[in-house]
C-alpha atoms as a PDB file:
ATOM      1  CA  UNK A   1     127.218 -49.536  26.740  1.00  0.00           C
ATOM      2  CA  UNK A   2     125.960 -46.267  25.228  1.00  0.00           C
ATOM      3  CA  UNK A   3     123.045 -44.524  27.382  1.00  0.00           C
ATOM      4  CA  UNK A   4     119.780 -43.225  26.210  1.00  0.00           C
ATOM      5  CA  UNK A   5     119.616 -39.789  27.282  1.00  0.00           C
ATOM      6  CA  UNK A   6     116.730 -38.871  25.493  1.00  0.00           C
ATOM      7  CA  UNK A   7     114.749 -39.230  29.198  1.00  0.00           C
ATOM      8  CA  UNK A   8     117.875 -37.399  30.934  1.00  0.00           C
ATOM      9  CA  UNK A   9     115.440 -34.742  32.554  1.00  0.00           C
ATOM     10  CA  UNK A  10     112.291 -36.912  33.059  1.00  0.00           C
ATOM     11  CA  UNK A  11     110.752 -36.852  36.336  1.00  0.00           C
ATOM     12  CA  UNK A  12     107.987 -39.087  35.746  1.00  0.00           C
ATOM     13  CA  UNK A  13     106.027 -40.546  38.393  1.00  0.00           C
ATOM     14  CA  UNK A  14     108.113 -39.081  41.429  1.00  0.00           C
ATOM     15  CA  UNK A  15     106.239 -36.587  43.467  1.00  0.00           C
ATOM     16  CA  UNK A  16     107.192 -32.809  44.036  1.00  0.00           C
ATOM     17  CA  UNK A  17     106.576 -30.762  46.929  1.00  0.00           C
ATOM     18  CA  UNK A  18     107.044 -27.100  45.571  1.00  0.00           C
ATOM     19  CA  UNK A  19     106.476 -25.012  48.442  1.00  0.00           C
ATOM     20  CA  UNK A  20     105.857 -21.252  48.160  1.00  0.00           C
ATOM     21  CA  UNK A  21     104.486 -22.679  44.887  1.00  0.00           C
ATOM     22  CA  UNK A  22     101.659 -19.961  44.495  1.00  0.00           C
ATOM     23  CA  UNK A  23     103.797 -17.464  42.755  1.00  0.00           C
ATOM     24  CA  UNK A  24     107.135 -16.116  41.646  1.00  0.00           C
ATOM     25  CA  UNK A  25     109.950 -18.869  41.015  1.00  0.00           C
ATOM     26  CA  UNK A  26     108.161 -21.485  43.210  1.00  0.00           C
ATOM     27  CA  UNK A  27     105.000 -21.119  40.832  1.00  0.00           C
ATOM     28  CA  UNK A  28     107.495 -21.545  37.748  1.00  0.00           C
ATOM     29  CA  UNK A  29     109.092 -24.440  39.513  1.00  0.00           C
ATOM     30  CA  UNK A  30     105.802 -26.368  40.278  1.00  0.00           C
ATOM     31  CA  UNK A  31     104.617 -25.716  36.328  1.00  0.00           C
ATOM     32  CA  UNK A  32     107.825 -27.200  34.989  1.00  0.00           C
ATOM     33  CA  UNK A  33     108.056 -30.028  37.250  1.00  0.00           C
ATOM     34  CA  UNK A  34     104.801 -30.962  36.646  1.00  0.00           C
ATOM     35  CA  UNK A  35     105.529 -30.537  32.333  1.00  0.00           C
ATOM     36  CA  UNK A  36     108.137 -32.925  33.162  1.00  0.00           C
ATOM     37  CA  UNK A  37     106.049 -35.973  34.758  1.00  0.00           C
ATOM     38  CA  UNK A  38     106.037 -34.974  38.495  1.00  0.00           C
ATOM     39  CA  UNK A  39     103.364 -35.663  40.651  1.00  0.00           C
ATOM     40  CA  UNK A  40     103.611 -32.048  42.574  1.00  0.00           C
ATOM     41  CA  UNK A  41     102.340 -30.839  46.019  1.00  0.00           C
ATOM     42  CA  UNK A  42     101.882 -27.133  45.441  1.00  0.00           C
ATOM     43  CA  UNK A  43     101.767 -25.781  48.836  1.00  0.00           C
ATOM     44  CA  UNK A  44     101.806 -21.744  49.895  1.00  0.00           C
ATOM     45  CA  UNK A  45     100.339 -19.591  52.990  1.00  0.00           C
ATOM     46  CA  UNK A  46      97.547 -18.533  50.149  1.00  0.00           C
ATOM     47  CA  UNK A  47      95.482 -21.329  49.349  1.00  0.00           C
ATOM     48  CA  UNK A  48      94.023 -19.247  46.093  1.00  0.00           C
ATOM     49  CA  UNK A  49      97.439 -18.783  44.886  1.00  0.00           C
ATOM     50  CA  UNK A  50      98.710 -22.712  45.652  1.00  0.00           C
ATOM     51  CA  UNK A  51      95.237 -24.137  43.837  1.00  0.00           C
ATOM     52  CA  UNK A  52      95.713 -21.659  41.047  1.00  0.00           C
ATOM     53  CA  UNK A  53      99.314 -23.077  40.494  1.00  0.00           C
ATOM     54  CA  UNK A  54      97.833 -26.339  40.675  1.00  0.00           C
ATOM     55  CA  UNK A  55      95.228 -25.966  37.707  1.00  0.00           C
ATOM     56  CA  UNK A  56      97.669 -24.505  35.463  1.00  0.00           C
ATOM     57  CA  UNK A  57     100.080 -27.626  36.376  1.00  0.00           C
ATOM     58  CA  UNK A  58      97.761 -30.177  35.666  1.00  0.00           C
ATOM     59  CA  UNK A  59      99.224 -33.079  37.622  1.00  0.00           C
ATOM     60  CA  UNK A  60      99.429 -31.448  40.885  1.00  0.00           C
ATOM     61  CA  UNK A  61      97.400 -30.667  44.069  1.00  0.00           C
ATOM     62  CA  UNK A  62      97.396 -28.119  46.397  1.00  0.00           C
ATOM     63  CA  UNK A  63      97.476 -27.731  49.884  1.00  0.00           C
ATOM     64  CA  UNK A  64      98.028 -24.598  52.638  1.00  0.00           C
ATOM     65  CA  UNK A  65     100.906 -24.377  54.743  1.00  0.00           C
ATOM     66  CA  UNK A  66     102.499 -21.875  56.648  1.00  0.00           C
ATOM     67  CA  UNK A  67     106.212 -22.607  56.747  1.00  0.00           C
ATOM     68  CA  UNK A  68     106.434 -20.004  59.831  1.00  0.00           C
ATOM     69  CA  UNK A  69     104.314 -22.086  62.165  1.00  0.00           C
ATOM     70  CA  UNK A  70     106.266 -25.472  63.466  1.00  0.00           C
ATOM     71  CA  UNK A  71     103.078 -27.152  63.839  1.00  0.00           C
ATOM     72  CA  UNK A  72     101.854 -27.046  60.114  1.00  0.00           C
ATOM     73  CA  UNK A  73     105.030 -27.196  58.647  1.00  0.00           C
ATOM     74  CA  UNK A  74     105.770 -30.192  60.745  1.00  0.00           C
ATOM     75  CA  UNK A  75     102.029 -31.795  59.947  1.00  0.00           C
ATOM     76  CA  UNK A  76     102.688 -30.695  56.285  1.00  0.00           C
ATOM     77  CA  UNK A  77     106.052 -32.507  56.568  1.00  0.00           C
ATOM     78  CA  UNK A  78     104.304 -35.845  57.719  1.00  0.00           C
ATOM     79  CA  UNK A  79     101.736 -35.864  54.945  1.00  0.00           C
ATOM     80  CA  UNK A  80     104.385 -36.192  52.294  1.00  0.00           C
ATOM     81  CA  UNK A  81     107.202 -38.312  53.435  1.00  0.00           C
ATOM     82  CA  UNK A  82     107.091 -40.228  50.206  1.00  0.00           C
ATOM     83  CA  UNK A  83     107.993 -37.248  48.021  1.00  0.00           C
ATOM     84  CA  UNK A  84     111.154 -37.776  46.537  1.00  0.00           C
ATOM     85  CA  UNK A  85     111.577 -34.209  45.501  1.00  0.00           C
ATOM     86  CA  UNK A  86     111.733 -30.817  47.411  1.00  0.00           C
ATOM     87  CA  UNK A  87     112.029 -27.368  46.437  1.00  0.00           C
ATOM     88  CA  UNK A  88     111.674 -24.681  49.277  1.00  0.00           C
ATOM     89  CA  UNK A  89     111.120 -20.476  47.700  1.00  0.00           C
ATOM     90  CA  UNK A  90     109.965 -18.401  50.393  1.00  0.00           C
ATOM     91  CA  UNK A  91     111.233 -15.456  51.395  1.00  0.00           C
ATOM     92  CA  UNK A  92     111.111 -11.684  52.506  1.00  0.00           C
ATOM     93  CA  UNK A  93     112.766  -8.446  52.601  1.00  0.00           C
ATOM     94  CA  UNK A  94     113.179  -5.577  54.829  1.00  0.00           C
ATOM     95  CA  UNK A  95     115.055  -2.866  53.108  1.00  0.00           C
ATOM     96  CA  UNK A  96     116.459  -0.859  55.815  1.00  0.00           C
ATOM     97  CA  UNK A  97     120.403   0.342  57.256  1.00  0.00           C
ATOM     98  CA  UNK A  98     121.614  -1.574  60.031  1.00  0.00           C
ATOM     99  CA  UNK A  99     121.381   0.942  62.276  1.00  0.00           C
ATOM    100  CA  UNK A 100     117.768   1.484  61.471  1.00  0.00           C
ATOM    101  CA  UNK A 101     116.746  -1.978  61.597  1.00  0.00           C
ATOM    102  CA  UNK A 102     114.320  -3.121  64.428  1.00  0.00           C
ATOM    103  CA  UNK A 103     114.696  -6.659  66.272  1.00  0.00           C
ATOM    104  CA  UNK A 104     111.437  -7.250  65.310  1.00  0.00           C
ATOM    105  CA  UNK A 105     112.295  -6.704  61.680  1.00  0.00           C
ATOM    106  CA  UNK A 106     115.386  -9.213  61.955  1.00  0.00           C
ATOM    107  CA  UNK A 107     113.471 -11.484  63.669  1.00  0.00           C
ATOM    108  CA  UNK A 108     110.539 -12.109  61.153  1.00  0.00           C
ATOM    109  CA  UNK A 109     113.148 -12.102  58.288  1.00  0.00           C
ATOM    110  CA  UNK A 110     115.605 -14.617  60.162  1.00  0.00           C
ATOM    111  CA  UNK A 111     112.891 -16.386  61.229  1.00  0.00           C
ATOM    112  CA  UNK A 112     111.348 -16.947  57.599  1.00  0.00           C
ATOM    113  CA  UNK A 113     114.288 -16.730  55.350  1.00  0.00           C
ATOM    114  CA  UNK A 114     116.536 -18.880  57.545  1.00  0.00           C
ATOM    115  CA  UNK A 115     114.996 -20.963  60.689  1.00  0.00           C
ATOM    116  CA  UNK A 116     112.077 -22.335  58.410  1.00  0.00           C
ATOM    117  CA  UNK A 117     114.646 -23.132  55.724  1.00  0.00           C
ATOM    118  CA  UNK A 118     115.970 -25.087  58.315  1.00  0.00           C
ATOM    119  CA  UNK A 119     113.511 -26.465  59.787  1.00  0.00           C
ATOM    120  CA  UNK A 120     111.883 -27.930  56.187  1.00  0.00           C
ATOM    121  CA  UNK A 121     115.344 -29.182  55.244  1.00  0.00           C
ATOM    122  CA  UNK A 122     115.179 -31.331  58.736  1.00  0.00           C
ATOM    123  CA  UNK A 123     111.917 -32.143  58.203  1.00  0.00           C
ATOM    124  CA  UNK A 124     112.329 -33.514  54.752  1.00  0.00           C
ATOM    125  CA  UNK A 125     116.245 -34.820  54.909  1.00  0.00           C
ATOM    126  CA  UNK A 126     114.676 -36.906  57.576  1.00  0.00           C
ATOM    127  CA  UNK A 127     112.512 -38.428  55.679  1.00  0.00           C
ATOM    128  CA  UNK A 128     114.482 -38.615  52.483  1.00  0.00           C
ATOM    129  CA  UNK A 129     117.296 -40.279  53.981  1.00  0.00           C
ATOM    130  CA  UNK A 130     115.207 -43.218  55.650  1.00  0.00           C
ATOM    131  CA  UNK A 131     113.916 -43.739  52.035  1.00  0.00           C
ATOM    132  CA  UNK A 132     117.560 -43.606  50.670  1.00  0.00           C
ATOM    133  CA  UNK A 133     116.666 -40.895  47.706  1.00  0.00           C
ATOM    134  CA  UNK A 134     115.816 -37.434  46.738  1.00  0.00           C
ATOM    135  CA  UNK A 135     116.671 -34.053  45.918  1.00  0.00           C
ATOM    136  CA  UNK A 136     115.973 -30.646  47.888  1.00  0.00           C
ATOM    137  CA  UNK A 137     116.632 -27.172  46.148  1.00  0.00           C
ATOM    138  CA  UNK A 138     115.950 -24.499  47.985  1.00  0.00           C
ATOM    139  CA  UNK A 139     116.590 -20.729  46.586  1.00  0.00           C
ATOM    140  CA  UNK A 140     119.127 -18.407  47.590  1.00  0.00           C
ATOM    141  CA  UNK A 141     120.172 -14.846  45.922  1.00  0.00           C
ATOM    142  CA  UNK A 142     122.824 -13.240  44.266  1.00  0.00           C
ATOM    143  CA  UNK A 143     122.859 -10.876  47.932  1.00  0.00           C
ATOM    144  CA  UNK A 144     124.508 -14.226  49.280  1.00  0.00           C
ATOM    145  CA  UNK A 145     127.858 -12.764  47.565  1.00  0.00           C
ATOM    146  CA  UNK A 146     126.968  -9.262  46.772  1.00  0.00           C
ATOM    147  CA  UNK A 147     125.632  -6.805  49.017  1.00  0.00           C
ATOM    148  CA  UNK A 148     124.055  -3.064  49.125  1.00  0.00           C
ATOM    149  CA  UNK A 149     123.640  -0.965  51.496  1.00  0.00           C
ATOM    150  CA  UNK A 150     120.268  -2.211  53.695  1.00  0.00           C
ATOM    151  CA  UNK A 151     120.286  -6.006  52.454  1.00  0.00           C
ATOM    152  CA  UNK A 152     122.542  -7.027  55.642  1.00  0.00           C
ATOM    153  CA  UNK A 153     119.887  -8.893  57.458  1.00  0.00           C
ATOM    154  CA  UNK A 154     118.604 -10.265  53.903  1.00  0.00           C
ATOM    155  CA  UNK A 155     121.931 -11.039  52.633  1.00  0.00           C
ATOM    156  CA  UNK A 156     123.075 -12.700  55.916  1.00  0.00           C
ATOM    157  CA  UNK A 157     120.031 -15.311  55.689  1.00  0.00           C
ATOM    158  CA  UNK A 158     121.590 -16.002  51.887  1.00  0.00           C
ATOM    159  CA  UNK A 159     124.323 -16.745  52.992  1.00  0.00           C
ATOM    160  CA  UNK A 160     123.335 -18.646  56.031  1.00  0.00           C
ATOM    161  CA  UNK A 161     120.758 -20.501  53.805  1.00  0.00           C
ATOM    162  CA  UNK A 162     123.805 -21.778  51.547  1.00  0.00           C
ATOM    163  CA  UNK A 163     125.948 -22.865  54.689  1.00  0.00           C
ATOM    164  CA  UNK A 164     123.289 -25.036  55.654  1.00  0.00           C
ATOM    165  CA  UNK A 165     122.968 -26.434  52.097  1.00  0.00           C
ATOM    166  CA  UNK A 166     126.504 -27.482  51.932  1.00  0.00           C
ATOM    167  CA  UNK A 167     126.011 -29.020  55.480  1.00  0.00           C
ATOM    168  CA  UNK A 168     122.683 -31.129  54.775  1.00  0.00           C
ATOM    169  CA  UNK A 169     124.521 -32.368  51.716  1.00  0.00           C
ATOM    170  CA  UNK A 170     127.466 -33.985  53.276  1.00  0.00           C
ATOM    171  CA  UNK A 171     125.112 -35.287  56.191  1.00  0.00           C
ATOM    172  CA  UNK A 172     122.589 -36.474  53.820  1.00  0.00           C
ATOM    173  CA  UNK A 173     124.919 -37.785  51.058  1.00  0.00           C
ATOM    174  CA  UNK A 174     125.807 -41.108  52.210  1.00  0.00           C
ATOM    175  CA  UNK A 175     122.162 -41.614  52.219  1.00  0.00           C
ATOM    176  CA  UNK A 176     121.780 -40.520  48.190  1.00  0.00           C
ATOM    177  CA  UNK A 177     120.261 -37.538  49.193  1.00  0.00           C
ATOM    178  CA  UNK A 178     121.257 -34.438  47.107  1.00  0.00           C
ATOM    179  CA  UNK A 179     121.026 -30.833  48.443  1.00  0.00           C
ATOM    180  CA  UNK A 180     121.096 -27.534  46.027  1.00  0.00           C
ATOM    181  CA  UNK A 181     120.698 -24.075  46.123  1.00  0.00           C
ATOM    182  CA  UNK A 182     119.914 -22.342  42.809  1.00  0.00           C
ATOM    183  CA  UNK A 183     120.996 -17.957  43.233  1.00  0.00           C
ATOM    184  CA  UNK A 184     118.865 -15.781  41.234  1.00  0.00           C
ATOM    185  CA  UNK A 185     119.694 -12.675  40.344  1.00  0.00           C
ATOM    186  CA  UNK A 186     117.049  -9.596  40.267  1.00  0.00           C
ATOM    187  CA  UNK A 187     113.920 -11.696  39.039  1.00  0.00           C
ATOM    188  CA  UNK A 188     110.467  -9.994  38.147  1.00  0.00           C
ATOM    189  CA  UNK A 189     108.890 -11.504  41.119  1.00  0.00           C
ATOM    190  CA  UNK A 190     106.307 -10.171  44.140  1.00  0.00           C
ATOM    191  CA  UNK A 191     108.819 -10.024  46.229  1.00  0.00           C
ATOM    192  CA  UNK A 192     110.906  -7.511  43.583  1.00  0.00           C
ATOM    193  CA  UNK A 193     107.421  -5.344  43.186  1.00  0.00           C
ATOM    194  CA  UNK A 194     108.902  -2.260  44.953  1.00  0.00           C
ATOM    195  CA  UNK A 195     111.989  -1.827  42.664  1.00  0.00           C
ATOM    196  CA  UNK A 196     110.256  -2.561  39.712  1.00  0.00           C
ATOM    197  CA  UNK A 197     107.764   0.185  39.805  1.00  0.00           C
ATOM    198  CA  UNK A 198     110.914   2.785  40.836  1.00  0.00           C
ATOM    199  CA  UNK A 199     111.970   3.778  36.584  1.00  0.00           C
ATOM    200  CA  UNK A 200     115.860   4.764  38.112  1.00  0.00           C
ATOM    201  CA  UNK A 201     115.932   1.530  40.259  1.00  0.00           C
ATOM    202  CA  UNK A 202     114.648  -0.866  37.641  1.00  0.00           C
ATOM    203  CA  UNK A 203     116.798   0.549  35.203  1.00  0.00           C
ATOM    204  CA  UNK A 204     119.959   0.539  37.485  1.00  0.00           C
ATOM    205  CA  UNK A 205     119.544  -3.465  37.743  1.00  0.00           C
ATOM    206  CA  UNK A 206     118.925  -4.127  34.229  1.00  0.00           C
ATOM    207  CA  UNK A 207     121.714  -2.718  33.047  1.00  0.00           C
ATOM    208  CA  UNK A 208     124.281  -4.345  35.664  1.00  0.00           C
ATOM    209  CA  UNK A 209     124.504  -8.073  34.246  1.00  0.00           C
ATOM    210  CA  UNK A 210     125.975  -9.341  31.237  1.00  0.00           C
ATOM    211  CA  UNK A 211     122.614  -9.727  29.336  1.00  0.00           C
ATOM    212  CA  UNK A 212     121.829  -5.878  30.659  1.00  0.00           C
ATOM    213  CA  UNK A 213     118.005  -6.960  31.519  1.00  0.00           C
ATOM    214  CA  UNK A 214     116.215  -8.593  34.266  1.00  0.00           C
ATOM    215  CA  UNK A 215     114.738 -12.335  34.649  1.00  0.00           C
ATOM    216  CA  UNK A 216     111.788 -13.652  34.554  1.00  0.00           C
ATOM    217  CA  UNK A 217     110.596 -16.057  37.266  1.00  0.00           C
ATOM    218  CA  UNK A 218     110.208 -18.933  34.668  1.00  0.00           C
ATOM    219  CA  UNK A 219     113.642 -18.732  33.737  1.00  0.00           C
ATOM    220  CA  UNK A 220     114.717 -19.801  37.103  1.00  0.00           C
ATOM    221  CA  UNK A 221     112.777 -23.476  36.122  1.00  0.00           C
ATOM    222  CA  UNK A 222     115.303 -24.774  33.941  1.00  0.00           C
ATOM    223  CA  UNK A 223     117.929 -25.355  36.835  1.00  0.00           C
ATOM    224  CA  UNK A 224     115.320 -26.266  39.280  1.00  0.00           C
ATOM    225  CA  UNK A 225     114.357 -29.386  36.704  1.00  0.00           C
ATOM    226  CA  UNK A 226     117.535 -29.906  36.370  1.00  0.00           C
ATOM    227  CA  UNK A 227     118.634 -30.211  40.213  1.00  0.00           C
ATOM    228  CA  UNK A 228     115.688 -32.424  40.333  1.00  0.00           C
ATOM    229  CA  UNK A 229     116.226 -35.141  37.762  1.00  0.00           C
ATOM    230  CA  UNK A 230     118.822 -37.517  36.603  1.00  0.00           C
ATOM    231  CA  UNK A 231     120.644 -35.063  34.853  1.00  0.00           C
ATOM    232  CA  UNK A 232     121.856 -33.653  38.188  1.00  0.00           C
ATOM    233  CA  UNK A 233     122.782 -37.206  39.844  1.00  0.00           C
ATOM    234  CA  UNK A 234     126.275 -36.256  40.715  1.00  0.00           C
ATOM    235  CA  UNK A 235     125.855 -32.943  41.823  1.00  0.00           C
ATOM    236  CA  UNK A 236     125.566 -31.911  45.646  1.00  0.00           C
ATOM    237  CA  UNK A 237     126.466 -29.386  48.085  1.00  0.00           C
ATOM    238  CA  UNK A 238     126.592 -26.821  45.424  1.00  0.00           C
ATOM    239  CA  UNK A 239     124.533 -23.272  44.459  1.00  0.00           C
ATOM    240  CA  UNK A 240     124.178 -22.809  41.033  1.00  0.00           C
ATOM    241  CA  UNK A 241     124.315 -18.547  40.189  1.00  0.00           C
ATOM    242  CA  UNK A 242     121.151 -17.718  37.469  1.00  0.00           C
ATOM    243  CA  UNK A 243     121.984 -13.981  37.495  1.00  0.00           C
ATOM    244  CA  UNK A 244     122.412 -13.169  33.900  1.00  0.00           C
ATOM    245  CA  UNK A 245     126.741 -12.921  35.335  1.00  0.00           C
ATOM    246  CA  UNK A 246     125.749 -10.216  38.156  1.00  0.00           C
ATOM    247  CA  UNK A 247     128.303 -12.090  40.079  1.00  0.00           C
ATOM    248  CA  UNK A 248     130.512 -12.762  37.297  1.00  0.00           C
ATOM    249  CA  UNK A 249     131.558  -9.074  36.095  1.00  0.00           C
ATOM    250  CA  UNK A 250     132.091  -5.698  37.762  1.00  0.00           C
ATOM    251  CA  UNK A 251     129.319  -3.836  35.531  1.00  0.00           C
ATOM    252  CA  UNK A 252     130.234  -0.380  36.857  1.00  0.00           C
ATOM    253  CA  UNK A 253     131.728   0.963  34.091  1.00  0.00           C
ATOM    254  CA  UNK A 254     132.921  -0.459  30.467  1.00  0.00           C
ATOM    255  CA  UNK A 255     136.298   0.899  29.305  1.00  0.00           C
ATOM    256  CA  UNK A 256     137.136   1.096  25.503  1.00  0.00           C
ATOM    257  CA  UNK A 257     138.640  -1.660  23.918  1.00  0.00           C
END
């Protein structure tokens, strides 16, 4: 029997919860899902941003949630147990050296990057597994493998983030539940803002990867479609690298040839 693939990346029908889907990659993410026949939640801590990601997605809603506060987050959780697709964004930075770093600092990063990562992937694998399907993709970063000096506490929530993706997916496998990571590289986002506006900095990551330029936050949608159709059905436990091969080559210098 031959299969029709021309539906391979459909989503039709199933409902999305994009959250941190009021800008960046998670605003990308909600827009494509929706172009692809989702039913999407678009949920962010801005509820200007999350209903403005909702009009330009057309079949999508949007609601406020602050994934920091266990309350909401666990309220939010509730509302949408029938969603049968999940991708998690948010994220922050605090540039600083180790030895400069305050608690507080590497608290509210840990506590945003990591513990609500964790908490949203318990929340929703709960869920997900009693209804026997779906797909979570949450977003890592090329600092998961690659470090500079003051991404430590950053990078260290990267990589924590895809320990716990490997570990959800062989807990939540058995109950068809896929778990992803996608790993951008330097994407034109908010979050990027600072090193965009510095001319040496900007320049310095565009001309590290193979394609020698730096992403836009829509091109980080393909995979996330992807992840979250049929197309994907037999891949789990896994983070997919969109970094133009940061992580791929050494980029510090090219010899002659």
């Amino acid at each position: 029997m031959t299969r029709d693939y021309t539906n391979l990346f459909r989503i039709d029908g199933r409902k999305a919860v994009v959250v941190g889907a009021g800008s960046g990659i998670g605003r990308e993410a909600a827009v494509a899902l929706a172009a692809h026949g989702a039913l999407v939640v678009c949920a962010d801590a801005d509820a200007e941003s999350a209903a403005a990601t909702a009009q330009l997605a057309g079949r999508a809603e949007s609601v406020t949630v602050d994934v920091s506060d266990e309350r909401s987050l666990s309220d939010f959780a509730r509302a949408n147990t029938d969603c049968s697709i999940l991708v998690h964004t948010p994220a922050i930075n605090v540039r600083k050296s180790i030895c400069d770093y305050t608690l507080t600092e590497f608290d509210r990063v840990v506590g945003l990057n990591l513990r609500s990562t964790f908490h949203i992937l318990q929340l929703f694998g709960r869920s997900m597994c009693s209804n026997g399907n779906g797909s979570i993709v949450t977003v890592s970063s090329i600092r998961a493998q690659t470090v500079e000096p003051g991404q430590g506490v950053y990078a260290a929530t990267k990589s924590g983030l895809e320990s716990l993706v490997r570990t959800a997916a062989a807990e939540f496998g058995p109950s068809n539940v896929r778990v992803n990571a996608i790993r951008p590289g330097v994407v034109e986002t908010p979050l990027t803002a600072q090193l965009k506006n510095n001319p040496s900095w900007y320049s310095a990551y565009a001309e590290k990867p193979a394609l020698q330029r730096w992403a836009q936050a829509w091109e980080m949608a393909g995979v996330v479609v992807f992840l979250a159709s049929d197309a994907s059905t037999y891949v789990t436990g896994t983070t997919i690298a969109v970094d133009a091969g940061w992580t791929a080559i050494d980029g510090r210098f090219t010899p002659p040839l």
